[in-house]
PDB file of N, CA and C in Angstrom:
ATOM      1  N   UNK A   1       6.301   9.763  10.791  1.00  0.00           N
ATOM      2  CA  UNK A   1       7.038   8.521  10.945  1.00  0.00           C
ATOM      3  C   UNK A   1       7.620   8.031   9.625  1.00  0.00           C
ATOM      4  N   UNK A   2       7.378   8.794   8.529  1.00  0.00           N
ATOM      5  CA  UNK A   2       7.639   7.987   7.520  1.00  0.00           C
ATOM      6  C   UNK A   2       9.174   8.205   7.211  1.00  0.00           C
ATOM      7  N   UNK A   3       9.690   9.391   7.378  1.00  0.00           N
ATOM      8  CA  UNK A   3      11.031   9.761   7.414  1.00  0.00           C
ATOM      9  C   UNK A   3      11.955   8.529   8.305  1.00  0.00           C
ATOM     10  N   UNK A   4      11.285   7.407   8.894  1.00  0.00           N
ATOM     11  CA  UNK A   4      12.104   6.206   9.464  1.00  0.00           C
ATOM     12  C   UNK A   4      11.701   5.229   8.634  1.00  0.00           C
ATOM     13  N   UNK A   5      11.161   5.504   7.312  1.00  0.00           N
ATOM     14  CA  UNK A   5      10.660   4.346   6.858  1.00  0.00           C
ATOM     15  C   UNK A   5      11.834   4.045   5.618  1.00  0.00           C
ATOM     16  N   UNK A   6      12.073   2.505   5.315  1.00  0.00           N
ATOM     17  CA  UNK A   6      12.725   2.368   3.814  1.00  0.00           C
ATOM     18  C   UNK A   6      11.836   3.161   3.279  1.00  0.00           C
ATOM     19  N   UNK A   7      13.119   3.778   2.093  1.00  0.00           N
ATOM     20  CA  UNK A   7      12.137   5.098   1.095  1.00  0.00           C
ATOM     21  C   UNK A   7      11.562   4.405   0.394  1.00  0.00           C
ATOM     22  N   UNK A   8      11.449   3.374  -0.491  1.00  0.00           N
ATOM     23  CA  UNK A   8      10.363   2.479  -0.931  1.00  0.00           C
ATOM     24  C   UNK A   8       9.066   2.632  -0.312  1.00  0.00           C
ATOM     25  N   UNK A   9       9.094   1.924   0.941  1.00  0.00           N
ATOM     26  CA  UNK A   9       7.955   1.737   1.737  1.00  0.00           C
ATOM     27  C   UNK A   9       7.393   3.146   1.775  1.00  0.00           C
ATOM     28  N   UNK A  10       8.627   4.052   2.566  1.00  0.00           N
ATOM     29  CA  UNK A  10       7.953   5.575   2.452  1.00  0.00           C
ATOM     30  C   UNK A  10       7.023   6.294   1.659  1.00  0.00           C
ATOM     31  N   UNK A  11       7.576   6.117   0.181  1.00  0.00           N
ATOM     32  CA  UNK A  11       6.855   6.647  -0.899  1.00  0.00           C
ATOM     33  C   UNK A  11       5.535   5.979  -1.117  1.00  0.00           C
ATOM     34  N   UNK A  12       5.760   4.625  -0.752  1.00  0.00           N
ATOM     35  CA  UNK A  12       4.088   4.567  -0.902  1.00  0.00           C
ATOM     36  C   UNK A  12       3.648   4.714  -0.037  1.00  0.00           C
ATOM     37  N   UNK A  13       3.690   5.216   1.147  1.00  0.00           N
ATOM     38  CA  UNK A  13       2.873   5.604   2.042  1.00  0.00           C
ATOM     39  C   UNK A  13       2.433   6.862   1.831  1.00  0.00           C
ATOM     40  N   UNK A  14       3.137   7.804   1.417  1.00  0.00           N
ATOM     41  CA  UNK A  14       3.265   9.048   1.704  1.00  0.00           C
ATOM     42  C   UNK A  14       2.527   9.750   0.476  1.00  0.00           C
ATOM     43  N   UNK A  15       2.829   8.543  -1.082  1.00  0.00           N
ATOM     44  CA  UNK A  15       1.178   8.570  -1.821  1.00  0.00           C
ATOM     45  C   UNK A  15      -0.031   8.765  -1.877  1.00  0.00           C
ATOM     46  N   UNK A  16       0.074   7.625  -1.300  1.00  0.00           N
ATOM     47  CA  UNK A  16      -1.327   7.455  -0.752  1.00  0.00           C
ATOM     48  C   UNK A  16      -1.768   7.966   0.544  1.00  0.00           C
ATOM     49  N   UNK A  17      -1.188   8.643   1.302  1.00  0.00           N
ATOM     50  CA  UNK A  17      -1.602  10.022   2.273  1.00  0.00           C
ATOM     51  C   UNK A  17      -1.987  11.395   1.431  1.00  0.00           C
ATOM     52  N   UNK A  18      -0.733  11.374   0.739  1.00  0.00           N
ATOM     53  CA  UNK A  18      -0.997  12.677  -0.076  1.00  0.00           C
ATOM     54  C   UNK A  18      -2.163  12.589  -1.407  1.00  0.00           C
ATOM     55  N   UNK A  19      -2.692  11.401  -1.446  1.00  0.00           N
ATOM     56  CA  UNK A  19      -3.843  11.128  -2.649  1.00  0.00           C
ATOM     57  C   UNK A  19      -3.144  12.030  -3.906  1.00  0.00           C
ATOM     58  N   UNK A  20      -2.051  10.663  -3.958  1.00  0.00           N
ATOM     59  CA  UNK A  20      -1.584  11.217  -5.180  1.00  0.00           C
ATOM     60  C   UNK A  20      -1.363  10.300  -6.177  1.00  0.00           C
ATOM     61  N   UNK A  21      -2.074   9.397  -7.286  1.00  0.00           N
ATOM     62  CA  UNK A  21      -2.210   8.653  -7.737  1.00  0.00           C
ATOM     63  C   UNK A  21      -1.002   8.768  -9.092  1.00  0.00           C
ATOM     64  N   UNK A  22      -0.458   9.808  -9.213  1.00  0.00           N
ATOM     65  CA  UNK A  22       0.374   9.772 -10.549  1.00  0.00           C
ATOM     66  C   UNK A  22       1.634   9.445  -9.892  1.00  0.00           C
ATOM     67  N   UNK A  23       1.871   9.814  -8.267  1.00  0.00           N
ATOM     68  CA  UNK A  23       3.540   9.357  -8.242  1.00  0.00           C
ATOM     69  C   UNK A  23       2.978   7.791  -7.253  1.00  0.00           C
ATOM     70  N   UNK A  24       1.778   7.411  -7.259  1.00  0.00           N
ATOM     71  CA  UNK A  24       2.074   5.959  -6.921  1.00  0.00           C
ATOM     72  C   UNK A  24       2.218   5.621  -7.663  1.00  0.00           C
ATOM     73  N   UNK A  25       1.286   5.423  -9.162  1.00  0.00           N
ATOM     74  CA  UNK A  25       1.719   4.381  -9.949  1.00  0.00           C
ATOM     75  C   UNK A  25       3.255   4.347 -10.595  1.00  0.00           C
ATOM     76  N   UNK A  26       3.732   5.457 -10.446  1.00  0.00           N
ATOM     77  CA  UNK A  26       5.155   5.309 -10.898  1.00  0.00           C
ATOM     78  C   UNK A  26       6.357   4.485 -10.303  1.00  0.00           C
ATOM     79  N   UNK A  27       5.574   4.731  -8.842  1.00  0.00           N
ATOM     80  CA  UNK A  27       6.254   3.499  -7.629  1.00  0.00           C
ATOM     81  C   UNK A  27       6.961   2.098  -8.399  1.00  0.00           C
ATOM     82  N   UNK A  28       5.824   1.640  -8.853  1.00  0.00           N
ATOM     83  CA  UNK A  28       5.879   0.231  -9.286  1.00  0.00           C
ATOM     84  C   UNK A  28       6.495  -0.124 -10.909  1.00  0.00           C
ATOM     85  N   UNK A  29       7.107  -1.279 -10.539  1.00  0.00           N
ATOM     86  CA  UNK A  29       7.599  -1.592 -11.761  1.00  0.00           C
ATOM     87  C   UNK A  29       6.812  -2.378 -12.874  1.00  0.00           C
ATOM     88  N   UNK A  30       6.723  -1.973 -13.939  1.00  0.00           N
ATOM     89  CA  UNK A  30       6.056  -2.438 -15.039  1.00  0.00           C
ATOM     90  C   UNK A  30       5.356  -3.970 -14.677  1.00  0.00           C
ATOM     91  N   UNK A  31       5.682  -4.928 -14.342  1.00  0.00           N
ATOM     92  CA  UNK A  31       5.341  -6.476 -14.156  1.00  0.00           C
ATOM     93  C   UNK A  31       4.648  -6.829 -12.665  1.00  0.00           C
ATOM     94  N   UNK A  32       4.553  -5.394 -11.685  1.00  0.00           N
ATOM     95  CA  UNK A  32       4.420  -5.509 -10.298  1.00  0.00           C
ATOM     96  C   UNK A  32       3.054  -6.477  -9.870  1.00  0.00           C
ATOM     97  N   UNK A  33       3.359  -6.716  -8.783  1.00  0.00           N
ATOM     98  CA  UNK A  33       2.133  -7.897  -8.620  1.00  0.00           C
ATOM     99  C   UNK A  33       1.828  -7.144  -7.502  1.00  0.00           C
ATOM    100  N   UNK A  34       0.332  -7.127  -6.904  1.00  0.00           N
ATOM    101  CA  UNK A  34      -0.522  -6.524  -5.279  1.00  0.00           C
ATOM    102  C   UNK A  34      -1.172  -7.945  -5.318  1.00  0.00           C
ATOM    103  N   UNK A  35      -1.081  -8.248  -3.459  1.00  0.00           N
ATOM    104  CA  UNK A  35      -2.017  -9.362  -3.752  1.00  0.00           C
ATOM    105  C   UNK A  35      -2.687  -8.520  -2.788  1.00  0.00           C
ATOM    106  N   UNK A  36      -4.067  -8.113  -2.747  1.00  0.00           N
ATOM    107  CA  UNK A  36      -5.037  -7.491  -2.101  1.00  0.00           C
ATOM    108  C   UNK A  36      -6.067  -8.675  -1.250  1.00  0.00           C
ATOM    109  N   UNK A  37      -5.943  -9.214  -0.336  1.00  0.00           N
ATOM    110  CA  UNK A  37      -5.853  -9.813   0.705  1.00  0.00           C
ATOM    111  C   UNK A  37      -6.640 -11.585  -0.280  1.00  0.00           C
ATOM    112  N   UNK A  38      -5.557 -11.755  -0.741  1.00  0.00           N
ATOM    113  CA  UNK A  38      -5.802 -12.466  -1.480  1.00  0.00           C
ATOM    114  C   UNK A  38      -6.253 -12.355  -2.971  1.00  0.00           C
ATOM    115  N   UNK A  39      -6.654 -11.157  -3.482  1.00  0.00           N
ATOM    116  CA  UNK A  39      -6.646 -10.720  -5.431  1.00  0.00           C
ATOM    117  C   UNK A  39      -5.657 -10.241  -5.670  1.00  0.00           C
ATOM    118  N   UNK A  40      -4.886 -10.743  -6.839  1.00  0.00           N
ATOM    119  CA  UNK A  40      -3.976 -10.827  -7.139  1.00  0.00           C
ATOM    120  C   UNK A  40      -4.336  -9.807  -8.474  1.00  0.00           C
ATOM    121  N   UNK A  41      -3.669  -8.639  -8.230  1.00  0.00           N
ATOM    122  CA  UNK A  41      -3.574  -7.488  -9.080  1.00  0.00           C
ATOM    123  C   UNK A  41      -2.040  -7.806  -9.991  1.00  0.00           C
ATOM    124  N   UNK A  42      -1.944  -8.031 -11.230  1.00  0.00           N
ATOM    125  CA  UNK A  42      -0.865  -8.104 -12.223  1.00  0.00           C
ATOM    126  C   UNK A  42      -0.876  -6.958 -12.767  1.00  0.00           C
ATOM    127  N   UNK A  43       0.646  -6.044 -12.809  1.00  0.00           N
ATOM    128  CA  UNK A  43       1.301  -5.502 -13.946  1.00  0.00           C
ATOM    129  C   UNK A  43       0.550  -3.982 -13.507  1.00  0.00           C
ATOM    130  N   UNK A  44       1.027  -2.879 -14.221  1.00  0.00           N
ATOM    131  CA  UNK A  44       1.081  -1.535 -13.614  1.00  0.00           C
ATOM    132  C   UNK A  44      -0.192  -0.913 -13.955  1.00  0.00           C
ATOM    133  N   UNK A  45      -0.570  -1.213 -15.397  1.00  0.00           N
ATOM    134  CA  UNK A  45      -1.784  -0.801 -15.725  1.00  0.00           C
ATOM    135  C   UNK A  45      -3.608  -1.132 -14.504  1.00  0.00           C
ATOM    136  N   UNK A  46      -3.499  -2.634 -14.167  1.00  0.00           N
ATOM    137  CA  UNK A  46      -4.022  -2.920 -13.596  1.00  0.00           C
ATOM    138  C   UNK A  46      -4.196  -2.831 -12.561  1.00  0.00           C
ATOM    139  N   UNK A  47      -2.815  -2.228 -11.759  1.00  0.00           N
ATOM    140  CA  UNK A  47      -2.623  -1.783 -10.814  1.00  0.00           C
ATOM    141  C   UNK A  47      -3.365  -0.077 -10.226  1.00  0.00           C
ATOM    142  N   UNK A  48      -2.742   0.094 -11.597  1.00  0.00           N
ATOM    143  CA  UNK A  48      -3.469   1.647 -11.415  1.00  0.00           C
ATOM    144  C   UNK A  48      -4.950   2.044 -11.006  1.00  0.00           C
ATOM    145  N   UNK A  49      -5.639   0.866 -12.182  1.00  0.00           N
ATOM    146  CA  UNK A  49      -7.459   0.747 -12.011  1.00  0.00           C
ATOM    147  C   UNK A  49      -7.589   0.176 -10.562  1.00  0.00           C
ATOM    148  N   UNK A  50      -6.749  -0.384 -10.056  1.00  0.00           N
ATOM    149  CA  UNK A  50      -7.507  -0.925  -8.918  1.00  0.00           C
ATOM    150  C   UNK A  50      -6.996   0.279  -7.362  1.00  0.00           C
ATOM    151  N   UNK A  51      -5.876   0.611  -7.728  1.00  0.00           N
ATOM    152  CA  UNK A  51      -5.878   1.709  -6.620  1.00  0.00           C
ATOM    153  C   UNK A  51      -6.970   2.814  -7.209  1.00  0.00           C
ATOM    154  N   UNK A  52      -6.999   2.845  -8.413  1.00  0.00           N
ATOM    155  CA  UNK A  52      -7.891   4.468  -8.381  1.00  0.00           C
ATOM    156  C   UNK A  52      -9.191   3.785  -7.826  1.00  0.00           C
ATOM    157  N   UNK A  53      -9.927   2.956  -7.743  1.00  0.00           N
ATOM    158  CA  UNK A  53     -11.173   2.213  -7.099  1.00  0.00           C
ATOM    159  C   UNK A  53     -10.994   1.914  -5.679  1.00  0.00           C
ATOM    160  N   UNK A  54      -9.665   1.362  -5.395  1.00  0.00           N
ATOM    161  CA  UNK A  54      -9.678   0.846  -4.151  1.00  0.00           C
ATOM    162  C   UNK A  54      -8.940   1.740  -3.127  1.00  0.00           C
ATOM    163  N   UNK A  55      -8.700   2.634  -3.405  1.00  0.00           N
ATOM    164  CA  UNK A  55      -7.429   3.598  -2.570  1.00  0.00           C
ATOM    165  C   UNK A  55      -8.072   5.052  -3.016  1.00  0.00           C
ATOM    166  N   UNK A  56      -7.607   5.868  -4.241  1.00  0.00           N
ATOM    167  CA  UNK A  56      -8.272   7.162  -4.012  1.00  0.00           C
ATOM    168  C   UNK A  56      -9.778   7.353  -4.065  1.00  0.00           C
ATOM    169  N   UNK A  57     -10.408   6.814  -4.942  1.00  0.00           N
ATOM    170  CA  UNK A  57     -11.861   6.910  -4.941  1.00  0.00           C
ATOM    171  C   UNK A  57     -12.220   6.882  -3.195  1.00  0.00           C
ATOM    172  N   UNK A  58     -11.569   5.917  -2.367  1.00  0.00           N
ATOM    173  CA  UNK A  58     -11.984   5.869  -0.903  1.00  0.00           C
ATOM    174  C   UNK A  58     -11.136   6.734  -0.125  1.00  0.00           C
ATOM    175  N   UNK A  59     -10.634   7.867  -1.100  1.00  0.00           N
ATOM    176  CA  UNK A  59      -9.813   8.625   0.028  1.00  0.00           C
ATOM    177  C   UNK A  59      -9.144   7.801   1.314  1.00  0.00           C
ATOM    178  N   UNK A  60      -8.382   6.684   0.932  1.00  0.00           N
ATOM    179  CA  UNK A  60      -7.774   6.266   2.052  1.00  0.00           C
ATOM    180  C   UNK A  60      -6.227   6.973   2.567  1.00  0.00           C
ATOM    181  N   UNK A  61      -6.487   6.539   3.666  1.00  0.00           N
ATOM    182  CA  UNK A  61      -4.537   7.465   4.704  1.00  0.00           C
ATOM    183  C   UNK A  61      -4.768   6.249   5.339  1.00  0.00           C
ATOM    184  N   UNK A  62      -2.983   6.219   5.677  1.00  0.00           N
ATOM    185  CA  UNK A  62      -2.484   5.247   6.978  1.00  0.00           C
ATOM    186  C   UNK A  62      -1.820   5.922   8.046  1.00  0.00           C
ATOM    187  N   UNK A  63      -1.815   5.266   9.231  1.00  0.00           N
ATOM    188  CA  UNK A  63      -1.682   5.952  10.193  1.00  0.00           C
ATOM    189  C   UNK A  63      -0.593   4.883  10.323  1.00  0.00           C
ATOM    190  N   UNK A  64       0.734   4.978  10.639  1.00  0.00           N
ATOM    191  CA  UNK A  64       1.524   3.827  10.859  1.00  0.00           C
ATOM    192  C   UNK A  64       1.740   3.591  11.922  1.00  0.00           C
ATOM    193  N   UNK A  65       1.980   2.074  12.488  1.00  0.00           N
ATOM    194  CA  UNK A  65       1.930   1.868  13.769  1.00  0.00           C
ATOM    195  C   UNK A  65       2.978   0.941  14.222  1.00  0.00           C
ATOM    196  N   UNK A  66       3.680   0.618  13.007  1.00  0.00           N
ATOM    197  CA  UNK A  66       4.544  -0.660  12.849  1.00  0.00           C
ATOM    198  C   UNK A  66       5.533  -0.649  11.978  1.00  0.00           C
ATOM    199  N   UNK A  67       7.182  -0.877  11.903  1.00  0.00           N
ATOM    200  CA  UNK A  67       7.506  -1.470  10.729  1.00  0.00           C
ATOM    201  C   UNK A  67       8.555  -2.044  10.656  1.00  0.00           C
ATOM    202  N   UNK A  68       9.040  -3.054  10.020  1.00  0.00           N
ATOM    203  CA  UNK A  68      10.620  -3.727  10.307  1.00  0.00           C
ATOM    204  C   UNK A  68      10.580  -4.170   8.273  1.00  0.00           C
ATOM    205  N   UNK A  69      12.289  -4.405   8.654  1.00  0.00           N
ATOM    206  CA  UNK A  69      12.526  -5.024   7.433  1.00  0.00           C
ATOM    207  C   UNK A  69      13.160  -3.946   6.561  1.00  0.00           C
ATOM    208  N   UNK A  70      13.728  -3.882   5.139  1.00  0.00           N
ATOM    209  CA  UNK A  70      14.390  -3.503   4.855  1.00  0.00           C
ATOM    210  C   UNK A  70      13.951  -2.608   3.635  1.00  0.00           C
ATOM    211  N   UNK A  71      14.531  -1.647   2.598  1.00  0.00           N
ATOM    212  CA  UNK A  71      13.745  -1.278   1.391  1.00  0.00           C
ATOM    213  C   UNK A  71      13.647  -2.653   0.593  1.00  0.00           C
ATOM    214  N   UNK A  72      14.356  -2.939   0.723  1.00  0.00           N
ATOM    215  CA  UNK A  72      13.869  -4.319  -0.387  1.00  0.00           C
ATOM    216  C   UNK A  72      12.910  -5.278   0.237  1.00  0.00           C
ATOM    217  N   UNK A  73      12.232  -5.124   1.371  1.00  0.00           N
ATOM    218  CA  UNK A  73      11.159  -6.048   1.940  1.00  0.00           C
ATOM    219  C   UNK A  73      11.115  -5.377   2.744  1.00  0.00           C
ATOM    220  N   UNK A  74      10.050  -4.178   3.269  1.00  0.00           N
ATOM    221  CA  UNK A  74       9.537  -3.965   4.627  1.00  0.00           C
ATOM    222  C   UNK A  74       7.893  -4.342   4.654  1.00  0.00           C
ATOM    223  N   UNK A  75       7.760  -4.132   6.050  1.00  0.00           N
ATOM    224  CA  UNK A  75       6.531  -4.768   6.412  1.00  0.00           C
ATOM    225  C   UNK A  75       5.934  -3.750   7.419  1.00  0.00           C
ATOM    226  N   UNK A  76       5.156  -2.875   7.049  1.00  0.00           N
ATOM    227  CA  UNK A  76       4.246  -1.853   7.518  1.00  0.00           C
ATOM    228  C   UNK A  76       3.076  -2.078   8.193  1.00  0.00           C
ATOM    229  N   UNK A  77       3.292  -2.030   9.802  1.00  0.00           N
ATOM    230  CA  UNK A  77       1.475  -1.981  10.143  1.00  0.00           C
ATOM    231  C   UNK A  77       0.928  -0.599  10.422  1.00  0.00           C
ATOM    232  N   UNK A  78      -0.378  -1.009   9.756  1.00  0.00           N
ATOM    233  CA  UNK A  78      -1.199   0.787   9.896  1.00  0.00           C
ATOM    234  C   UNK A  78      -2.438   0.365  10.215  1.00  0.00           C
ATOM    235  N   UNK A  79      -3.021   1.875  10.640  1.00  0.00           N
ATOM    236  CA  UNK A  79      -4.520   1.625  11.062  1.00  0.00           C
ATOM    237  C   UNK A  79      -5.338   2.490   9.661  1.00  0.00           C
ATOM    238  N   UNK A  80      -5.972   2.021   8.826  1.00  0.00           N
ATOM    239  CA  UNK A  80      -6.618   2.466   7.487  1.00  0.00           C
ATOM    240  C   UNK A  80      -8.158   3.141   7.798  1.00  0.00           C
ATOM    241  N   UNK A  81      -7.640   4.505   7.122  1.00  0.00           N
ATOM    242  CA  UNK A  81      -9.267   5.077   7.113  1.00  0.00           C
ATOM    243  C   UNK A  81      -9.470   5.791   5.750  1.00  0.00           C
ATOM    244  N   UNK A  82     -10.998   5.866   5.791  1.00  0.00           N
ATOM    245  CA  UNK A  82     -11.187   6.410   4.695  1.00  0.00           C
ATOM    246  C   UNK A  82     -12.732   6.293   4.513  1.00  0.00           C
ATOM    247  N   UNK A  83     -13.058   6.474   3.029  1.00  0.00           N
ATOM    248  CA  UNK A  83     -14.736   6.783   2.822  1.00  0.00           C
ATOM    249  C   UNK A  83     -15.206   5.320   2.371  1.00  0.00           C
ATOM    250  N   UNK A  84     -14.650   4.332   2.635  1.00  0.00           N
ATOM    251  CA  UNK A  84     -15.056   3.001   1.853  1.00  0.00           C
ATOM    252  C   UNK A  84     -16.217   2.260   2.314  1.00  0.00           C
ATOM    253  N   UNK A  85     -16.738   1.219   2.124  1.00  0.00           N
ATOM    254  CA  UNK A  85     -17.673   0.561   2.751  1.00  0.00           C
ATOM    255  C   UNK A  85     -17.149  -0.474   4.219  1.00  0.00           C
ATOM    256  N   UNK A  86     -17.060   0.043   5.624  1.00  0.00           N
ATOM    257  CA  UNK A  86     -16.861  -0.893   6.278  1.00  0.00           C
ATOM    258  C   UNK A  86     -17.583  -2.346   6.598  1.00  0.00           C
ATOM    259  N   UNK A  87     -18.618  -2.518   5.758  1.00  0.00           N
ATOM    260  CA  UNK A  87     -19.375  -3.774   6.750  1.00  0.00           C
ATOM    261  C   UNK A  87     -18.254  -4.805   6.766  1.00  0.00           C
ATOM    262  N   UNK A  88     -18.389  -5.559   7.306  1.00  0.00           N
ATOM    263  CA  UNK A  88     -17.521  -6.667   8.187  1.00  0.00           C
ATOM    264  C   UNK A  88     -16.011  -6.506   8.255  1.00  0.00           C
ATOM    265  N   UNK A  89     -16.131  -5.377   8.535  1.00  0.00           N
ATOM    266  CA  UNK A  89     -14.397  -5.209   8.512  1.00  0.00           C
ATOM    267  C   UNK A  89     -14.319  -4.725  10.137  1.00  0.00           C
ATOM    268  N   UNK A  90     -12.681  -5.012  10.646  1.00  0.00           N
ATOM    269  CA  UNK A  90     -13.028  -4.732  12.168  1.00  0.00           C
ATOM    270  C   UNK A  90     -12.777  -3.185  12.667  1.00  0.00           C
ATOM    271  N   UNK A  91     -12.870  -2.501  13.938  1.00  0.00           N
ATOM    272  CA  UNK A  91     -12.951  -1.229  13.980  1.00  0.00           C
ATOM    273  C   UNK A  91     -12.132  -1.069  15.288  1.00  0.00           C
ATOM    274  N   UNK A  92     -11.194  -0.630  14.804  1.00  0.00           N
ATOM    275  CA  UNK A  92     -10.301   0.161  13.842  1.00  0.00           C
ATOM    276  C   UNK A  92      -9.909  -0.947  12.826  1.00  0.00           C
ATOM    277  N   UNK A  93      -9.447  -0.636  11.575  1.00  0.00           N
ATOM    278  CA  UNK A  93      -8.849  -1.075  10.938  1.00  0.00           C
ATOM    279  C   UNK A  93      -7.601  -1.025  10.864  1.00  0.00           C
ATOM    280  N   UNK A  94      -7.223  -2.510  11.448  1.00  0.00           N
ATOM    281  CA  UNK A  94      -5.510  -2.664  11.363  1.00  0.00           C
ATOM    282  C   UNK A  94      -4.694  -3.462   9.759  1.00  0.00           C
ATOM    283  N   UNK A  95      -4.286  -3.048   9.150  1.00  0.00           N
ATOM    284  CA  UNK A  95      -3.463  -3.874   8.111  1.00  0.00           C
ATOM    285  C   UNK A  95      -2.419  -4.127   8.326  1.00  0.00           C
ATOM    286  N   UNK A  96      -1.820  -5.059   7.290  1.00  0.00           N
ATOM    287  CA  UNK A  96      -0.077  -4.816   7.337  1.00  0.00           C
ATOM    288  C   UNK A  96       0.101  -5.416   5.747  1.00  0.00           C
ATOM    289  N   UNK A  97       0.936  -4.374   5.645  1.00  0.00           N
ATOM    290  CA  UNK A  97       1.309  -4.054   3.918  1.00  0.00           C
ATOM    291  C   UNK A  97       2.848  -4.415   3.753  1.00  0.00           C
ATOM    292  N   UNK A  98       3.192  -5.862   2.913  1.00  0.00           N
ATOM    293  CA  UNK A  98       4.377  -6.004   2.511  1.00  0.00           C
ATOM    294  C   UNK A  98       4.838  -5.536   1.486  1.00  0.00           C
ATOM    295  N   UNK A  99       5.710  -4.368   1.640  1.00  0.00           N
ATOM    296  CA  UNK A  99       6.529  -4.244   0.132  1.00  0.00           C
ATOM    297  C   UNK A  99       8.190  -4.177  -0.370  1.00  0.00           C
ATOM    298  N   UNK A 100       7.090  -5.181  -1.744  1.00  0.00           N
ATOM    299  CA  UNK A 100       8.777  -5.772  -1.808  1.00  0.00           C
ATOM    300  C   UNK A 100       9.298  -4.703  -2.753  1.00  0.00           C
ATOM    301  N   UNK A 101      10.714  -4.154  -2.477  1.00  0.00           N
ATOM    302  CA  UNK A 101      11.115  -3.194  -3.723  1.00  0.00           C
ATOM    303  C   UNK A 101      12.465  -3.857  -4.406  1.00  0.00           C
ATOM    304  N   UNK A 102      12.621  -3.646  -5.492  1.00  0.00           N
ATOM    305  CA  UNK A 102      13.195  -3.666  -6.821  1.00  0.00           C
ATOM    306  C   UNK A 102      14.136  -2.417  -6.922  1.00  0.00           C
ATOM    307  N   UNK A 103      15.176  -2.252  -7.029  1.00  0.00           N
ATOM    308  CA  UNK A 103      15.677  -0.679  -7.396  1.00  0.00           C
ATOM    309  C   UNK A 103      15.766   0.538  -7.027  1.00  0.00           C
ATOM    310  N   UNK A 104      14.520   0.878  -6.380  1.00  0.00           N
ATOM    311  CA  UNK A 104      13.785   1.797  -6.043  1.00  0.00           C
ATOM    312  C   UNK A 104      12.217   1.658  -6.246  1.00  0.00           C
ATOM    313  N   UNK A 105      11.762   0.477  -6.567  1.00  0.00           N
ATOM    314  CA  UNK A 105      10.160   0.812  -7.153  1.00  0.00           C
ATOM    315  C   UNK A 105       9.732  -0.650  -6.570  1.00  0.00           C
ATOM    316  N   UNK A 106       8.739  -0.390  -6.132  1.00  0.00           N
ATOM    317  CA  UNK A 106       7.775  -1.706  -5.995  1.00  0.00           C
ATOM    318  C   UNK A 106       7.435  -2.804  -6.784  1.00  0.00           C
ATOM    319  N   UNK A 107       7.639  -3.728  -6.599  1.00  0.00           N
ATOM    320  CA  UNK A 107       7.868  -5.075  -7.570  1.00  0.00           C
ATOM    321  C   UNK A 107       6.589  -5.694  -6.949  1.00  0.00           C
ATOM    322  N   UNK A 108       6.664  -5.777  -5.563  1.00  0.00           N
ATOM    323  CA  UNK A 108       5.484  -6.716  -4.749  1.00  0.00           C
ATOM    324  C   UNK A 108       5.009  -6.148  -4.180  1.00  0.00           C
ATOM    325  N   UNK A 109       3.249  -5.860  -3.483  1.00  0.00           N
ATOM    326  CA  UNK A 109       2.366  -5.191  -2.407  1.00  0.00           C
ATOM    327  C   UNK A 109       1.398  -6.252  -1.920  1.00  0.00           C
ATOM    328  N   UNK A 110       1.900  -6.989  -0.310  1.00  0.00           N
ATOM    329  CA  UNK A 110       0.673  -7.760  -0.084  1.00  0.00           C
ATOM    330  C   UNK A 110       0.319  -6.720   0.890  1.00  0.00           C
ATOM    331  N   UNK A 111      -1.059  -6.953   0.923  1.00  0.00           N
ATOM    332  CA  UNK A 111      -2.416  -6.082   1.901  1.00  0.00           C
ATOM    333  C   UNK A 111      -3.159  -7.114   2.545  1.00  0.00           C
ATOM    334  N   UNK A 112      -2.907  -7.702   3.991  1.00  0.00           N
ATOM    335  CA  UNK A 112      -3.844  -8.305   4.651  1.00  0.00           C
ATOM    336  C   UNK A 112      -4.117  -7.503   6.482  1.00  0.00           C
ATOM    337  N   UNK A 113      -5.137  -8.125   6.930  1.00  0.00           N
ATOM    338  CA  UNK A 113      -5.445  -8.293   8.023  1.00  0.00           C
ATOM    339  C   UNK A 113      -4.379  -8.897   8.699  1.00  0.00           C
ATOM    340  N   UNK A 114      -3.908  -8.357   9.551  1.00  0.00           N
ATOM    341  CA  UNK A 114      -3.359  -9.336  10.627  1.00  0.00           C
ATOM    342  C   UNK A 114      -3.608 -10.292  11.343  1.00  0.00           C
ATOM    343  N   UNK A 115      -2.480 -11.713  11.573  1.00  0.00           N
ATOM    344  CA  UNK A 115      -2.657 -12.296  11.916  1.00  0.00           C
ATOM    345  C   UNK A 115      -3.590 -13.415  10.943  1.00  0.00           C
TER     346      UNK A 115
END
């Protein structure tokens, strides 16, 4: 599905399927902000530490199930799996990931629960 996706959105999906941490962080632009369902990740470096903890360390993939909007703002729903700690999280895990792109590169990544 990702071949229907803005290539923005695409590439980070298709990253982080392929657990490939050197062409995500390149995704993003130097100043990029993630708000991770409410933590607010600043700037690329920081970005990096927190996907290598929060994304490959948990071997996460998305399964996409959703998406509208444009490369410069799409809005992705997926169902998230991986090796992480589920307690209180719901089952299946549904997200939806806004990203905002810049140029070609990710400027903005929100990550919440739906709804």
């Amino acid at each position: 599905m990702t071949a229907q996706l803005p290539s923005t959105a695409a590439a980070f999906l298709r990253t982080v399927n392929e657990h490939a941490p050197a062409g995500f962080i390149t995704l993003f632009t130097e100043d990029a902000v993630v708000d991770d369902a409410g933590r607010e990740i600043r700037g690329r470096e920081a970005i990096r530490e927190w996907a290598a903890h929060d994304i490959f360390a948990a071997n996460v993939t998305f399964e996409v199930h959703n998406v509208s909007g444009t490369d410069g703002d799409a809005t992705i729903t997926t169902r998230v799996d991986g090796t992480f700690d589920r307690t209180g999280l719901p089952d299946p895990l549904i997200m939806t990931f806004r990203v905002v792109g810049e140029r070609g590169k990710v400027s903005g990544l929100t990550c919440r629960l739906p709804g």
